[in-house]
N, C-alpha and C. Protein backbone atom coordinates (compact mmCIF):
# COMPACT_ATOMS: atom_id res chain seq x y z
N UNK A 1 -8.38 114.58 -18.46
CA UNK A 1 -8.67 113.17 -18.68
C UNK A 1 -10.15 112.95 -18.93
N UNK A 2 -10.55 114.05 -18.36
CA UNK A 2 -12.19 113.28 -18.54
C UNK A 2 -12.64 113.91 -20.14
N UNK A 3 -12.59 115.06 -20.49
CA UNK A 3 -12.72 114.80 -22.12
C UNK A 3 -12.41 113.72 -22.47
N UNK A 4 -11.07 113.07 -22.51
CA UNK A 4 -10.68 112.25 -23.35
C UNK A 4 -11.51 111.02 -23.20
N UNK A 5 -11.69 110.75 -21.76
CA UNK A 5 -12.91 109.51 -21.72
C UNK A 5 -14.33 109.41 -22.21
N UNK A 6 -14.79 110.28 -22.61
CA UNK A 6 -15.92 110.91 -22.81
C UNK A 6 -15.63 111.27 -24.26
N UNK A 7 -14.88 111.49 -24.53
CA UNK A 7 -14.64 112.08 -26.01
C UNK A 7 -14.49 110.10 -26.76
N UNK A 8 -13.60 109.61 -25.83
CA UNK A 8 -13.86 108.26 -26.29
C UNK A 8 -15.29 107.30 -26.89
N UNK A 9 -15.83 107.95 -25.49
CA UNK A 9 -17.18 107.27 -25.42
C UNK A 9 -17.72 107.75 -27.03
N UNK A 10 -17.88 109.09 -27.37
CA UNK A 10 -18.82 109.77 -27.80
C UNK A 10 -18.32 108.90 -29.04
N UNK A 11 -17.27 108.91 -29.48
CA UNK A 11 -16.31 108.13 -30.85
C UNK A 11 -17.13 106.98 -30.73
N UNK A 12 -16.83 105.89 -29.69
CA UNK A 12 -17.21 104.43 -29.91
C UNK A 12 -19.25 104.47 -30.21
N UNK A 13 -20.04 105.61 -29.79
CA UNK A 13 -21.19 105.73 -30.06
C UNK A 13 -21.36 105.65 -31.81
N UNK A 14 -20.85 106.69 -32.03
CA UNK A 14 -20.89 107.24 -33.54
C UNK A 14 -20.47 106.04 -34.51
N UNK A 15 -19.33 105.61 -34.13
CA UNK A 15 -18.63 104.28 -35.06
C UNK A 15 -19.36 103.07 -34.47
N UNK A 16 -20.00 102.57 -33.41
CA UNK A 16 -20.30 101.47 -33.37
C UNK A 16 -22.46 101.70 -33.21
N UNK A 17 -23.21 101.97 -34.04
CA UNK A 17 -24.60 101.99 -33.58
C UNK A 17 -25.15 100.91 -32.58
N UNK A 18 -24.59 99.48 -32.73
CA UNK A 18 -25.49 98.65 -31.62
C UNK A 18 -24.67 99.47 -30.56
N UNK A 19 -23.03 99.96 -30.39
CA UNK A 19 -23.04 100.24 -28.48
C UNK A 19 -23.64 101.32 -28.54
N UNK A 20 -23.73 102.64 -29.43
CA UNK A 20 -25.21 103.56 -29.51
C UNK A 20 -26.82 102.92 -28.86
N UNK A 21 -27.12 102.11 -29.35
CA UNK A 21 -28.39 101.56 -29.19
C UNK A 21 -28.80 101.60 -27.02
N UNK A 22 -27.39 100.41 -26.79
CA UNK A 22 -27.34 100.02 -25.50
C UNK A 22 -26.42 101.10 -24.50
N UNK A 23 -25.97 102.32 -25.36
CA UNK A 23 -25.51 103.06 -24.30
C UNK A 23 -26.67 104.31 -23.88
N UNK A 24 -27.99 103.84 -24.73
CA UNK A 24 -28.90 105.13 -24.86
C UNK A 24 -29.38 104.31 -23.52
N UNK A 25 -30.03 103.07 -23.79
CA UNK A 25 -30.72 101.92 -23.04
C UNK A 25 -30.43 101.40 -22.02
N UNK A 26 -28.96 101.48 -21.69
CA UNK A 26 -28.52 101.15 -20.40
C UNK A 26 -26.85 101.32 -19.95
N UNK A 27 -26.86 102.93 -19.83
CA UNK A 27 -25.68 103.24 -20.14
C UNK A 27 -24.32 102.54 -19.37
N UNK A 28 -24.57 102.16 -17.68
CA UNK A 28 -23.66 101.22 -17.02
C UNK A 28 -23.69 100.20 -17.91
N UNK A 29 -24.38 99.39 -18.16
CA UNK A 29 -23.94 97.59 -18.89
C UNK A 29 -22.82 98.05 -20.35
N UNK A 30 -23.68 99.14 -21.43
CA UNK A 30 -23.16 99.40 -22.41
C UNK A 30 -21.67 99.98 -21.83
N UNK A 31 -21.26 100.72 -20.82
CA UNK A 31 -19.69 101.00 -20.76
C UNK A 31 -18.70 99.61 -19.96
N UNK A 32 -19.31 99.31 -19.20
CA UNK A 32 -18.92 98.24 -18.49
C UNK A 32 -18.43 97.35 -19.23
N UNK A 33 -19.46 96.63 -20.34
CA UNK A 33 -19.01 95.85 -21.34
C UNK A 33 -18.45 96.17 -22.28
N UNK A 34 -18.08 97.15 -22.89
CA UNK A 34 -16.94 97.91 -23.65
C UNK A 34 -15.62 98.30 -23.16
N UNK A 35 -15.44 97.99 -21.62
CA UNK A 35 -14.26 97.77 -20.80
C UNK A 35 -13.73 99.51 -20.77
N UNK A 36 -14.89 100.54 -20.27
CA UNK A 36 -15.01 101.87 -20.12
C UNK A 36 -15.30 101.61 -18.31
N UNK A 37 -14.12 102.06 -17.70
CA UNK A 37 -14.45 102.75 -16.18
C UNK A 37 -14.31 103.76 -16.20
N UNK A 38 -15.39 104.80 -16.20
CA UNK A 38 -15.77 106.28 -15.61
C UNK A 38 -15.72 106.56 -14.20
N UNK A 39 -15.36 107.84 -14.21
CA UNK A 39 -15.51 107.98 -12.94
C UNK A 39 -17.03 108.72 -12.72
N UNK A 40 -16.84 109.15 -11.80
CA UNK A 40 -18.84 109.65 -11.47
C UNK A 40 -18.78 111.44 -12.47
N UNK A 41 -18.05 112.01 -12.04
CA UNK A 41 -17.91 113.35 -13.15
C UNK A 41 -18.00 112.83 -14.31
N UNK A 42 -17.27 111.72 -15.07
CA UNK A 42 -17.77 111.35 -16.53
C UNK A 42 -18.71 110.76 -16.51
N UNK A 43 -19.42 110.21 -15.70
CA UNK A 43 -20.75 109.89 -16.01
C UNK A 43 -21.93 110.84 -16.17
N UNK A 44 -21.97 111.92 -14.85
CA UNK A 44 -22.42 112.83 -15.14
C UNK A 44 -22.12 113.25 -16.63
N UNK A 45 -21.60 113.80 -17.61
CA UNK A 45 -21.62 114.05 -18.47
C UNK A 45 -21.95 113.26 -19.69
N UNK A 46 -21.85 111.97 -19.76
CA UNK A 46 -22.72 110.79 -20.65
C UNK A 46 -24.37 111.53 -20.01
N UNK A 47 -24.44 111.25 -19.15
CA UNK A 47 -26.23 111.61 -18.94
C UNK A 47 -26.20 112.88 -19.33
N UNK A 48 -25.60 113.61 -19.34
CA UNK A 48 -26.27 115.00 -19.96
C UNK A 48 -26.07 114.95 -21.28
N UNK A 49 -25.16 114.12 -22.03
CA UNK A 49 -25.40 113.96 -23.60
C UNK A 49 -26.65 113.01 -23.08
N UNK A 50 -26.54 112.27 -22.58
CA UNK A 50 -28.02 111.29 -23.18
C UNK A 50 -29.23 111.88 -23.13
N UNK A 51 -29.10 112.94 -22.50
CA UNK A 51 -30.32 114.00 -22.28
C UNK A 51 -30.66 114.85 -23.32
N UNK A 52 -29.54 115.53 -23.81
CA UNK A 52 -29.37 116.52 -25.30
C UNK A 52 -29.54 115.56 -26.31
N UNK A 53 -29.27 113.90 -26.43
CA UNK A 53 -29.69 113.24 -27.48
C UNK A 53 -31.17 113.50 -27.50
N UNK A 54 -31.94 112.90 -26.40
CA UNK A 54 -33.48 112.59 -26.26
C UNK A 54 -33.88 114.32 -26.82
N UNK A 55 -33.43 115.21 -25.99
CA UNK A 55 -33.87 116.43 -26.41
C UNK A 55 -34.59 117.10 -27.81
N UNK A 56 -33.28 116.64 -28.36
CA UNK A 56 -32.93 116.63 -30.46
C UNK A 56 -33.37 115.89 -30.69
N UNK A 57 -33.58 114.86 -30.00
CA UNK A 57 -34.58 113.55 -31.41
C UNK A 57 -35.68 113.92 -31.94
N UNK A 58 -35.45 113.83 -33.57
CA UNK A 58 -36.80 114.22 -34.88
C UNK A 58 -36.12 115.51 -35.14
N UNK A 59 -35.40 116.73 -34.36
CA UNK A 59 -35.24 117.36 -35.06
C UNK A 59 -33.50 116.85 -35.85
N UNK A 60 -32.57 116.39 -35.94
CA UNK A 60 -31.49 115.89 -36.41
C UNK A 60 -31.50 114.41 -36.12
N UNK A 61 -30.91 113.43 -36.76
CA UNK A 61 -30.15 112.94 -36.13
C UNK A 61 -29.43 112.21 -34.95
N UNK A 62 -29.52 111.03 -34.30
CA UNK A 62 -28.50 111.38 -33.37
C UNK A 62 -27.25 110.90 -33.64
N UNK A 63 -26.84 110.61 -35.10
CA UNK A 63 -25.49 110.51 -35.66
C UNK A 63 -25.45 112.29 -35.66
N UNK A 64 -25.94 112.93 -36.18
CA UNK A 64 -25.63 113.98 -36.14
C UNK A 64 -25.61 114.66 -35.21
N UNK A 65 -26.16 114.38 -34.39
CA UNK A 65 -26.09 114.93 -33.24
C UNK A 65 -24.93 115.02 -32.19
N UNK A 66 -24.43 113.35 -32.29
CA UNK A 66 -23.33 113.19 -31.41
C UNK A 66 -21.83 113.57 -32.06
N UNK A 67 -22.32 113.99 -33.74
CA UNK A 67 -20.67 114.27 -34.43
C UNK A 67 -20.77 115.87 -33.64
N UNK A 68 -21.74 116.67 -33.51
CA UNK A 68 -21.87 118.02 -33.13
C UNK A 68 -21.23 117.67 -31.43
N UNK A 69 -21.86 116.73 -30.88
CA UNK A 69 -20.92 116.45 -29.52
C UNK A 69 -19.51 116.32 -29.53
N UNK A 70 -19.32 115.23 -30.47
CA UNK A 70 -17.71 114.97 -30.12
C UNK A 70 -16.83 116.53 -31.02
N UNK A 71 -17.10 117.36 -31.77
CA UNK A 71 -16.49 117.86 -32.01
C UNK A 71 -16.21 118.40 -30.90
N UNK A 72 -17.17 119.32 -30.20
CA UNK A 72 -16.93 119.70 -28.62
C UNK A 72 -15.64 119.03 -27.91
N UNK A 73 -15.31 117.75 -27.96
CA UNK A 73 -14.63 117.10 -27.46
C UNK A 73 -12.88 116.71 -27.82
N UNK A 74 -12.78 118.07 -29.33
CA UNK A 74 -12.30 117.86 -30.14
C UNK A 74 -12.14 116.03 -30.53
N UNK A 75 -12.80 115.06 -31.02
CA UNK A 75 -12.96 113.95 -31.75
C UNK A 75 -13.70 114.10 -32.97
N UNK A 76 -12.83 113.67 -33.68
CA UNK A 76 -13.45 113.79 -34.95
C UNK A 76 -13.40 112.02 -35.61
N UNK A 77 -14.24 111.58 -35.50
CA UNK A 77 -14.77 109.84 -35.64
C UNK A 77 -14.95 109.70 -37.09
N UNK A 78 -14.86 108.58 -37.44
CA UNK A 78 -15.31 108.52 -38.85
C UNK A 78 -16.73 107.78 -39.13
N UNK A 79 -17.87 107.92 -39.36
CA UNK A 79 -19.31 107.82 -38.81
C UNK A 79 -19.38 106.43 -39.49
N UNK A 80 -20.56 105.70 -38.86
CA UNK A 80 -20.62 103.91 -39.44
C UNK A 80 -21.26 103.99 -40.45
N UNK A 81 -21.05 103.09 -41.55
CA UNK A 81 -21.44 103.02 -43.00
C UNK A 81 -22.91 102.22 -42.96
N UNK A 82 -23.06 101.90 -41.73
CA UNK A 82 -24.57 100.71 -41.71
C UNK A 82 -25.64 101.85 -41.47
């Protein structure tokens, strides 16, 4: 289950950039208000992507970055056109 929640998350990042923006910025409000309850193991794992995002930033992407995540997650998203 927790891939799949997390694999969720990683989807609604990629397809939606403003909940990208506010899940980098404040990741409780951004899931909370997207009607996402994690448990504490999936949270742990949002912070360690949010960590590997900050990591990679300038060298990719973090559209690209997070399609290289969710594949991990087997999700394959269809990326936002904006």
């Amino acid at each position: 289950m927790r891939n799949e929640m997390v694999g969720a998350v990683v989807r609604r990042a990629i397809e939606h950039p403003e909940f990208r923006k506010r899940l980098v910025a404040d990741p409780q409000e951004a899931l909370r208000s997207h009607g996402f309850a994690l448990e504490s193991a999936e949270m742990d794992e949002i912070e360690k992507i949010r960590t590997s995002l900050a990591a990679h930033q300038g060298s990719e992407s973090i559209e690209q970055r997070l399609m290289s995540i969710a594949a991990q997650y087997g999700v394959h998203p269809h990326p936002s056109t904006s």
